[in-house]
PDB file of N, CA and C in Angstrom:
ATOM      1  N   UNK A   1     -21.525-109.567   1.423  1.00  0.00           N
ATOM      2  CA  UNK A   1     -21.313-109.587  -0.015  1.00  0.00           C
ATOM      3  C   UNK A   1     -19.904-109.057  -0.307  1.00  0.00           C
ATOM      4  N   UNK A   2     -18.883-110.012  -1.266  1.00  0.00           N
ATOM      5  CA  UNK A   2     -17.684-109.473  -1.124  1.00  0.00           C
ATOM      6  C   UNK A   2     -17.917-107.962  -2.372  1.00  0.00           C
ATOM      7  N   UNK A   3     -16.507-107.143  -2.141  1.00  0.00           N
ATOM      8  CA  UNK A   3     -16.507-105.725  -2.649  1.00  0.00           C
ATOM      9  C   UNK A   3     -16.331-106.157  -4.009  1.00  0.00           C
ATOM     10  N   UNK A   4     -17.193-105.535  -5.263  1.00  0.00           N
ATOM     11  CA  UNK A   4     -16.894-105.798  -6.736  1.00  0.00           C
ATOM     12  C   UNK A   4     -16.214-104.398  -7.013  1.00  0.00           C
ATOM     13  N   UNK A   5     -15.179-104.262  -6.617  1.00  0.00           N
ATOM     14  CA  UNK A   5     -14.456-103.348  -7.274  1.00  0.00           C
ATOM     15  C   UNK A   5     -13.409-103.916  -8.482  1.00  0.00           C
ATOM     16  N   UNK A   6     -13.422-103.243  -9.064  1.00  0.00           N
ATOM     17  CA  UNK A   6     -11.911-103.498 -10.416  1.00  0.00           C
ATOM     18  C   UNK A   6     -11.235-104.458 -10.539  1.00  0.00           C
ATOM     19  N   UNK A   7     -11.082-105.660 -10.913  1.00  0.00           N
ATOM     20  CA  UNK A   7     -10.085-106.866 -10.563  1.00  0.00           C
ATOM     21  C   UNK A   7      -8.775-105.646 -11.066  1.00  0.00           C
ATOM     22  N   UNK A   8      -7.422-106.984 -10.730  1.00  0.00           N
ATOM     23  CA  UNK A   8      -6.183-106.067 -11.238  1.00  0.00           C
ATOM     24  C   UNK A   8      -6.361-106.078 -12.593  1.00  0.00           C
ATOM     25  N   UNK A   9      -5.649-104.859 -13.212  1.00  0.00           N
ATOM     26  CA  UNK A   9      -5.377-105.229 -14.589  1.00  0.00           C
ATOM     27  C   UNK A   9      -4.072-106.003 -14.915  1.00  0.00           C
ATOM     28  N   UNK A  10      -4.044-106.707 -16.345  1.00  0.00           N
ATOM     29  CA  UNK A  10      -3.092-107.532 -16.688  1.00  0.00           C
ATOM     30  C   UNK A  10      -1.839-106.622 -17.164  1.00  0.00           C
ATOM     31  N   UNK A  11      -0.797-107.005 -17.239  1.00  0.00           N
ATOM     32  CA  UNK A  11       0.359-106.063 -17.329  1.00  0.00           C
ATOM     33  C   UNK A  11       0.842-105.508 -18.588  1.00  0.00           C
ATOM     34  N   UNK A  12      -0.385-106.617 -19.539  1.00  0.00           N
ATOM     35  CA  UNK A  12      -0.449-105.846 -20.851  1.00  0.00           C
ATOM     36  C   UNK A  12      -1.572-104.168 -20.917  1.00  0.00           C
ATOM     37  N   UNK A  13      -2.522-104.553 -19.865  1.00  0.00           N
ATOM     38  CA  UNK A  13      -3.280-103.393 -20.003  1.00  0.00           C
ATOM     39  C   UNK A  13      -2.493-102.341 -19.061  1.00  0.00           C
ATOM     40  N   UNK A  14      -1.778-102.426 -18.288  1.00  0.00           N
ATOM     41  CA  UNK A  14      -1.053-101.539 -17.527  1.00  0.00           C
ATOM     42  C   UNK A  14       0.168-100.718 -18.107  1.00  0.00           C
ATOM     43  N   UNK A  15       0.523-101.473 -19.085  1.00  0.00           N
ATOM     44  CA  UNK A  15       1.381-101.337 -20.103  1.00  0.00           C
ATOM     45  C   UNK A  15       0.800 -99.570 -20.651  1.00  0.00           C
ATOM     46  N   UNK A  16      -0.335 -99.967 -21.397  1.00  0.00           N
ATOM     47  CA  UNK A  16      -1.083 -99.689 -22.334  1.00  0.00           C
ATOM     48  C   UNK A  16      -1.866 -97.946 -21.441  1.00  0.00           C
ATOM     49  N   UNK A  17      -1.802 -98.380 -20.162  1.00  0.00           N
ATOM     50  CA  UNK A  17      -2.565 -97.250 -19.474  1.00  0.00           C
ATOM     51  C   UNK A  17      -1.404 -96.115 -18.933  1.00  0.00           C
ATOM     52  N   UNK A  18       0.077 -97.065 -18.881  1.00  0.00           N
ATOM     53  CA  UNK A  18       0.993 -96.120 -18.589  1.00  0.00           C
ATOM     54  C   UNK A  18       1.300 -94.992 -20.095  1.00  0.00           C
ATOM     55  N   UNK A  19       1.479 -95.912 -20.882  1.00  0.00           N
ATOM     56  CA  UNK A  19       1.462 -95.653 -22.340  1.00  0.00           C
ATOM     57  C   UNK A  19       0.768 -94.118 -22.548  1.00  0.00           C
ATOM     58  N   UNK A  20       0.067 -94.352 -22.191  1.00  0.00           N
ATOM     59  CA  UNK A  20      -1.285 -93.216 -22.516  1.00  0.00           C
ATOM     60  C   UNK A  20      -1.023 -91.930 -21.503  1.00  0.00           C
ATOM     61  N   UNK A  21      -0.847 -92.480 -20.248  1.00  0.00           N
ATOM     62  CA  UNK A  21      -0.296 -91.452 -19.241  1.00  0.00           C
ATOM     63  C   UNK A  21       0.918 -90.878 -19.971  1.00  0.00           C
ATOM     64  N   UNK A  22       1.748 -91.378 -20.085  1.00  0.00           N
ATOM     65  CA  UNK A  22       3.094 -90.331 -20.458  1.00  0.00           C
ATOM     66  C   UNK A  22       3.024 -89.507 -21.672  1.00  0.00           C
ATOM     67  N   UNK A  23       2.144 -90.191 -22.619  1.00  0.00           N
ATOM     68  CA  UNK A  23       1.474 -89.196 -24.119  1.00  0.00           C
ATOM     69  C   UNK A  23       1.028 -87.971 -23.926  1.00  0.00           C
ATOM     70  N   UNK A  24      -0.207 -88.416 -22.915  1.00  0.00           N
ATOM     71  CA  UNK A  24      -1.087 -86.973 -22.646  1.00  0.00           C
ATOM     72  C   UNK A  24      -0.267 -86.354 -21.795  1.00  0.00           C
ATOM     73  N   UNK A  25       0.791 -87.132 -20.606  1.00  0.00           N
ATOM     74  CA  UNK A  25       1.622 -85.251 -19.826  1.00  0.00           C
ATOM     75  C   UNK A  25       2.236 -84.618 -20.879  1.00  0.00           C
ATOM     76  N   UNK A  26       2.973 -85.611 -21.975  1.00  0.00           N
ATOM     77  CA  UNK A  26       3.922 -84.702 -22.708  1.00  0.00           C
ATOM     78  C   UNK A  26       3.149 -84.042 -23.463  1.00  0.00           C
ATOM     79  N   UNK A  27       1.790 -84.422 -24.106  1.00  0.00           N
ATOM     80  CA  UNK A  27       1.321 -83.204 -24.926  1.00  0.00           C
ATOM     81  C   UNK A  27       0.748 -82.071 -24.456  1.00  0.00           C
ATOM     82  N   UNK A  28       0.369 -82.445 -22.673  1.00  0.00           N
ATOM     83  CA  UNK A  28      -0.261 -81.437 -21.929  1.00  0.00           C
ATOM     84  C   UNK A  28       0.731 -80.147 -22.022  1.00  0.00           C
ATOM     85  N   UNK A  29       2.172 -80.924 -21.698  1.00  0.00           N
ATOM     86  CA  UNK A  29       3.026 -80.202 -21.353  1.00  0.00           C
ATOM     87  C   UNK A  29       3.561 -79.221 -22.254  1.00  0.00           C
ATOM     88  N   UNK A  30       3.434 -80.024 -23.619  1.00  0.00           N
ATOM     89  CA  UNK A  30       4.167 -78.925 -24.848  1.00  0.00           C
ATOM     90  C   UNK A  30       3.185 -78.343 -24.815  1.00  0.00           C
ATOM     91  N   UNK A  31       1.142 -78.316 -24.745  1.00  0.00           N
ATOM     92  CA  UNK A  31       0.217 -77.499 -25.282  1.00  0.00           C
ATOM     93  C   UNK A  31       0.620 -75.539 -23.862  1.00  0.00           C
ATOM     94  N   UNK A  32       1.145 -76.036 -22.954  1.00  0.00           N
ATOM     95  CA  UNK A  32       0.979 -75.460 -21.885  1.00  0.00           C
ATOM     96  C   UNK A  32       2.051 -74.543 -22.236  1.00  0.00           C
ATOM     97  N   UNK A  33       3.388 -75.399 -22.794  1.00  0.00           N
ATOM     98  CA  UNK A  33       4.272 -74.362 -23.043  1.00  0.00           C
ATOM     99  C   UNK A  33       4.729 -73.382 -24.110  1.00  0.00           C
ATOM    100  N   UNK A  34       3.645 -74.171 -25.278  1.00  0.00           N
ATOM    101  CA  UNK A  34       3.629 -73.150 -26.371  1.00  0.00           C
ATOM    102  C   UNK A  34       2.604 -71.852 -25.948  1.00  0.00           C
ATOM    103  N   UNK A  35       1.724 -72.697 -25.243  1.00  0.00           N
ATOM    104  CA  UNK A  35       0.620 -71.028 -24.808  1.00  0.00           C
ATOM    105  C   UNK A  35       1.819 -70.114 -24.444  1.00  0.00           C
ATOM    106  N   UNK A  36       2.461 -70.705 -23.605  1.00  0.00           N
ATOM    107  CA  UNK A  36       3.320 -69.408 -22.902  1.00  0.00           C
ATOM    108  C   UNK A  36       4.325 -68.630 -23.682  1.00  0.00           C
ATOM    109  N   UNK A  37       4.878 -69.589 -24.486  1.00  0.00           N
ATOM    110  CA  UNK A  37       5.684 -69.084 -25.404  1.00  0.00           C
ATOM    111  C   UNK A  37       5.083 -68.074 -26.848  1.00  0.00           C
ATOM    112  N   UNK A  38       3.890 -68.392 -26.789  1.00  0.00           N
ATOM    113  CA  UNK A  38       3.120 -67.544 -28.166  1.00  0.00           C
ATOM    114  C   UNK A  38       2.650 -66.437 -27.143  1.00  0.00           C
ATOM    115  N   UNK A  39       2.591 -66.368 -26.223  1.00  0.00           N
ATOM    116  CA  UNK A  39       2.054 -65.313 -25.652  1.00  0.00           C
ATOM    117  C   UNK A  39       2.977 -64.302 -24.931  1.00  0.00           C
ATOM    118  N   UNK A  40       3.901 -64.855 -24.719  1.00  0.00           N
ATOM    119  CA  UNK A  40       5.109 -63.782 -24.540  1.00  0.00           C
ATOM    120  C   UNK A  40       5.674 -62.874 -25.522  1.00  0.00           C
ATOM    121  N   UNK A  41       5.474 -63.862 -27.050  1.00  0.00           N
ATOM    122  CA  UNK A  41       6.336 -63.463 -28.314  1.00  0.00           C
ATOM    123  C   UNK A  41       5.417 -61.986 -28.356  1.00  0.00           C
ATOM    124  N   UNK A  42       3.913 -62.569 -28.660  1.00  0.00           N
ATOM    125  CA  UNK A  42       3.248 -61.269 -28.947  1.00  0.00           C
ATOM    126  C   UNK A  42       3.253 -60.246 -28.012  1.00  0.00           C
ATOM    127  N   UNK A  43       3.506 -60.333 -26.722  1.00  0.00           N
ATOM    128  CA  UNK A  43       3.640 -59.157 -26.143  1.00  0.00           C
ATOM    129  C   UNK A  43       4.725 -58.593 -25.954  1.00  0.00           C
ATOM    130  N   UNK A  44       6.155 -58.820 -26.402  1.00  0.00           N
ATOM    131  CA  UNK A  44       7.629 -58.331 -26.424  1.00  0.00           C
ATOM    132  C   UNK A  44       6.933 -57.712 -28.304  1.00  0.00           C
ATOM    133  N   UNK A  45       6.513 -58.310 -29.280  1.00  0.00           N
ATOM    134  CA  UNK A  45       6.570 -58.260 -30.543  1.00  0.00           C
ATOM    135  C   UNK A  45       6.415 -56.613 -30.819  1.00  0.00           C
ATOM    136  N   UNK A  46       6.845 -56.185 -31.761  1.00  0.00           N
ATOM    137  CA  UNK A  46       6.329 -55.014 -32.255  1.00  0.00           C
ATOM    138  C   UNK A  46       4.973 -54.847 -32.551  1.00  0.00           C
ATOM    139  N   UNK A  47       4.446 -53.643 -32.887  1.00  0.00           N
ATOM    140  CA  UNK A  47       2.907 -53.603 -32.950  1.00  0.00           C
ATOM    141  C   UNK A  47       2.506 -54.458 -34.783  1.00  0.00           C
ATOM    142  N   UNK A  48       3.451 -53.975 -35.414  1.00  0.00           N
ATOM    143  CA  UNK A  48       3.358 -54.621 -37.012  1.00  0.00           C
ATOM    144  C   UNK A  48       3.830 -56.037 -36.974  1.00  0.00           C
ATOM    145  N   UNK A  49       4.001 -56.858 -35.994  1.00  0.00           N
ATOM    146  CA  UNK A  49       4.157 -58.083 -36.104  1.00  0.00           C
ATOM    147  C   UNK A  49       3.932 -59.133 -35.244  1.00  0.00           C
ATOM    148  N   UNK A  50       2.733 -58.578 -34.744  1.00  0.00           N
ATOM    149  CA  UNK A  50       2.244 -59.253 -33.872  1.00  0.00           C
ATOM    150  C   UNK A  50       1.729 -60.666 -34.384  1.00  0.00           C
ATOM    151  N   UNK A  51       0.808 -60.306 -35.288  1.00  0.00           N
ATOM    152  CA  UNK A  51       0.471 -61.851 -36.093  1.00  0.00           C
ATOM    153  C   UNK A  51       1.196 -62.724 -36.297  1.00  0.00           C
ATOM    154  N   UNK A  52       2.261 -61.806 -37.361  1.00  0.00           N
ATOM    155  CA  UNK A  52       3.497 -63.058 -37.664  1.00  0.00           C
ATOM    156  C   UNK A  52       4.133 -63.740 -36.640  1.00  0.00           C
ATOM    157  N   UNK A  53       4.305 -63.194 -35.738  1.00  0.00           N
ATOM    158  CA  UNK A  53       5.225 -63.731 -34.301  1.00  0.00           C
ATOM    159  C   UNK A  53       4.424 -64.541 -33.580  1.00  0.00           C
ATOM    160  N   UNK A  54       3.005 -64.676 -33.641  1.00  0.00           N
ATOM    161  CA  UNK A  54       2.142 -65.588 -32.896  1.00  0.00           C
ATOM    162  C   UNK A  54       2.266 -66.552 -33.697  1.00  0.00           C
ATOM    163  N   UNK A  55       1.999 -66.429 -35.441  1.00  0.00           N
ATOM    164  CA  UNK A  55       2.235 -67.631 -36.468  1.00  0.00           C
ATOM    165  C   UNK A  55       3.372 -68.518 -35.854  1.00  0.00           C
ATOM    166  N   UNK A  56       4.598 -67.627 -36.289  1.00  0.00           N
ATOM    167  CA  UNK A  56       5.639 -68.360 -36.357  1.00  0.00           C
ATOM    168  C   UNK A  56       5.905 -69.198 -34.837  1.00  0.00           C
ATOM    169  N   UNK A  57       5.725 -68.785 -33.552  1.00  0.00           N
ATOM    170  CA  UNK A  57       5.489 -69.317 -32.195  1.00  0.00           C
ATOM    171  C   UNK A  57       4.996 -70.451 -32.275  1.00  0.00           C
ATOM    172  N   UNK A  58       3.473 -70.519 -32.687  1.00  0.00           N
ATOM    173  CA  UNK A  58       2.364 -71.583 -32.770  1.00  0.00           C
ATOM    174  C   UNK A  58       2.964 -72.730 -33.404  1.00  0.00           C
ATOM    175  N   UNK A  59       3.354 -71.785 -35.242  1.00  0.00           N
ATOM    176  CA  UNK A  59       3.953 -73.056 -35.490  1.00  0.00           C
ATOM    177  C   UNK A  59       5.153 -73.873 -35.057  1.00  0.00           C
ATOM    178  N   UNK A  60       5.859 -73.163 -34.627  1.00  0.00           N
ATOM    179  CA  UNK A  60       7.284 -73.939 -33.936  1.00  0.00           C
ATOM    180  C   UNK A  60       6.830 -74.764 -32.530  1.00  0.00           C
ATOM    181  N   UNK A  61       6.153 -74.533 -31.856  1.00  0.00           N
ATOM    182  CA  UNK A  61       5.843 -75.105 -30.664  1.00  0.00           C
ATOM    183  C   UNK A  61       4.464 -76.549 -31.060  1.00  0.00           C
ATOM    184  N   UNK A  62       3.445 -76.365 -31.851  1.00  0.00           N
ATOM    185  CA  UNK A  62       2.919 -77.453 -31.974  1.00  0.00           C
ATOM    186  C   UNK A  62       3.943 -78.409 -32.699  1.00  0.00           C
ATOM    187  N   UNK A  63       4.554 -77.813 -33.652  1.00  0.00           N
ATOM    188  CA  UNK A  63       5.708 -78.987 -34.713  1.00  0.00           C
ATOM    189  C   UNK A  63       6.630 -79.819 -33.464  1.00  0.00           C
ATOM    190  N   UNK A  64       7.197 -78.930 -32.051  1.00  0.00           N
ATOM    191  CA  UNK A  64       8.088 -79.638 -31.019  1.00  0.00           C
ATOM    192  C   UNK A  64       7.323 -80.351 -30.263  1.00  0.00           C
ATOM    193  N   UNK A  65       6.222 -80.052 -29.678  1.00  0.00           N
ATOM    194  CA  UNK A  65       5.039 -81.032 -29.244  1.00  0.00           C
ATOM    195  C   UNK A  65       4.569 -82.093 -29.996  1.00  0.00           C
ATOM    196  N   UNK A  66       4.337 -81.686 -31.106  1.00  0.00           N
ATOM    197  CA  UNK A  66       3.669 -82.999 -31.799  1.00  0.00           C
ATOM    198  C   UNK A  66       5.770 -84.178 -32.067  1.00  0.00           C
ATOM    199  N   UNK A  67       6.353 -83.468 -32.205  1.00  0.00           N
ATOM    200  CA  UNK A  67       7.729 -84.539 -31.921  1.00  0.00           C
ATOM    201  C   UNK A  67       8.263 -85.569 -31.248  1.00  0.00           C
ATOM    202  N   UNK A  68       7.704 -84.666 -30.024  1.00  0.00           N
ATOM    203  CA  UNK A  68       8.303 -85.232 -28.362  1.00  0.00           C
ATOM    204  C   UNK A  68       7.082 -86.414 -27.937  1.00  0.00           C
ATOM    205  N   UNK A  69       5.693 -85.672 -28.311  1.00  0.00           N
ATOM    206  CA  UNK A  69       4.394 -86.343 -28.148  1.00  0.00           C
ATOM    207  C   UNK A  69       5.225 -88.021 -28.846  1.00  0.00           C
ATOM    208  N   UNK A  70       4.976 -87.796 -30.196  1.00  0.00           N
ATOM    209  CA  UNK A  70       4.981 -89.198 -31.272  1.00  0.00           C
ATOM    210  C   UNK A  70       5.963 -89.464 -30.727  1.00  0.00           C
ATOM    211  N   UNK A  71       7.627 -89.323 -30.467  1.00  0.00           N
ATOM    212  CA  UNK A  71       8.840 -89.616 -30.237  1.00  0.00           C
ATOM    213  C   UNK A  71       8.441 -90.901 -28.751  1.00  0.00           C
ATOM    214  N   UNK A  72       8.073 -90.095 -27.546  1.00  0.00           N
ATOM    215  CA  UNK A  72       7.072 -90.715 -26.849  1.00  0.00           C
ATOM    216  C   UNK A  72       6.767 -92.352 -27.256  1.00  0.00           C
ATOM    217  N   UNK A  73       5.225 -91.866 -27.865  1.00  0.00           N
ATOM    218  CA  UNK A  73       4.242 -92.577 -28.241  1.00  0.00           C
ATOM    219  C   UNK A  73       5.298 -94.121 -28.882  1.00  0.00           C
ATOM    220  N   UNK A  74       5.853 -93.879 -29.964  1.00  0.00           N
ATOM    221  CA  UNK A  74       6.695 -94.790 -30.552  1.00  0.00           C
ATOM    222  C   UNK A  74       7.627 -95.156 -30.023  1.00  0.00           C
ATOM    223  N   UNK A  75       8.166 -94.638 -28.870  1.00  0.00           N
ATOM    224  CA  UNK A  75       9.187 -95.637 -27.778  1.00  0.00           C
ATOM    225  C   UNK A  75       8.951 -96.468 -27.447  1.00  0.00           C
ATOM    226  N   UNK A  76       7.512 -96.118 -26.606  1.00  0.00           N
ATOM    227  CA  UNK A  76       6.946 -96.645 -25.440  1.00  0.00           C
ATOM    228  C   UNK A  76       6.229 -98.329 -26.239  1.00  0.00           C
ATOM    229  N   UNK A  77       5.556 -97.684 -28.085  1.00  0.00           N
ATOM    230  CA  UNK A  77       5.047 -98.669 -28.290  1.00  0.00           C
ATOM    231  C   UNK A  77       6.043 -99.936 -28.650  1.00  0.00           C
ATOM    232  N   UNK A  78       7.203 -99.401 -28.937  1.00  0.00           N
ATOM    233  CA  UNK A  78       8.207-100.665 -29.392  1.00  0.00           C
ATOM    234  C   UNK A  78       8.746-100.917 -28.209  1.00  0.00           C
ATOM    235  N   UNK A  79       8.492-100.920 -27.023  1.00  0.00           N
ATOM    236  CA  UNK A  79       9.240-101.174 -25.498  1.00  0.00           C
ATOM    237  C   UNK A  79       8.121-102.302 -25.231  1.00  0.00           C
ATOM    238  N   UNK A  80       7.047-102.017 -25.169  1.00  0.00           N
ATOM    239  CA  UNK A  80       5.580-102.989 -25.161  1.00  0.00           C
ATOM    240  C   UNK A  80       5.209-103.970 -26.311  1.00  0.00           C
ATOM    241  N   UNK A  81       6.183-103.613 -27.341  1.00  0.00           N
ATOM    242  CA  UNK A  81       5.580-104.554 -27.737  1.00  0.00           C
ATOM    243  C   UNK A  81       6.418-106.478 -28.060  1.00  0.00           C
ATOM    244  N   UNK A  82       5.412-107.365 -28.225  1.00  0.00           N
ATOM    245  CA  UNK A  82       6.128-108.637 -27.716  1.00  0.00           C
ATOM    246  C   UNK A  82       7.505-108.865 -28.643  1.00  0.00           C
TER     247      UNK A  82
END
């Protein structure tokens, strides 16, 4: 009995699967590096500003992630598309 594994995919779906790969490293990548970066702030931070310095971290690092993420996303989709 021949092997039913996966035919190839078409180079539109390969397109589409690379697409997706480079989205999720870059958002893996910004989620990974804002942890590090909000978590350094608060532990250099003073004791009275600890909150604010995690705020302001969080927010600066999801706003550069969510950038690079979409910046990404919208390259890749006008490179793919016909």
């Amino acid at each position: 009995m021949p092997h039913r594994g996966r035919c190839s995919a078409t180079p539109i779906e390969k397109e589409k699967q690379l697409l997706k790969s480079r989205v999720r490293k870059n958002l893996a990548i910004g989620l990974v590096i804002t942890a590090v970066i909000a978590s350094l702030s608060v532990i250099v931070a003073d004791d009275g500003s600890k909150v604010e310095e995690l705020r302001k971290s969080l927010i600066i690092g999801f706003s550069v992630t969510g950038a690079v993420t979409g910046g990404t996303w919208l390259l890749q989709r006008r490179r793919s598309a016909p």
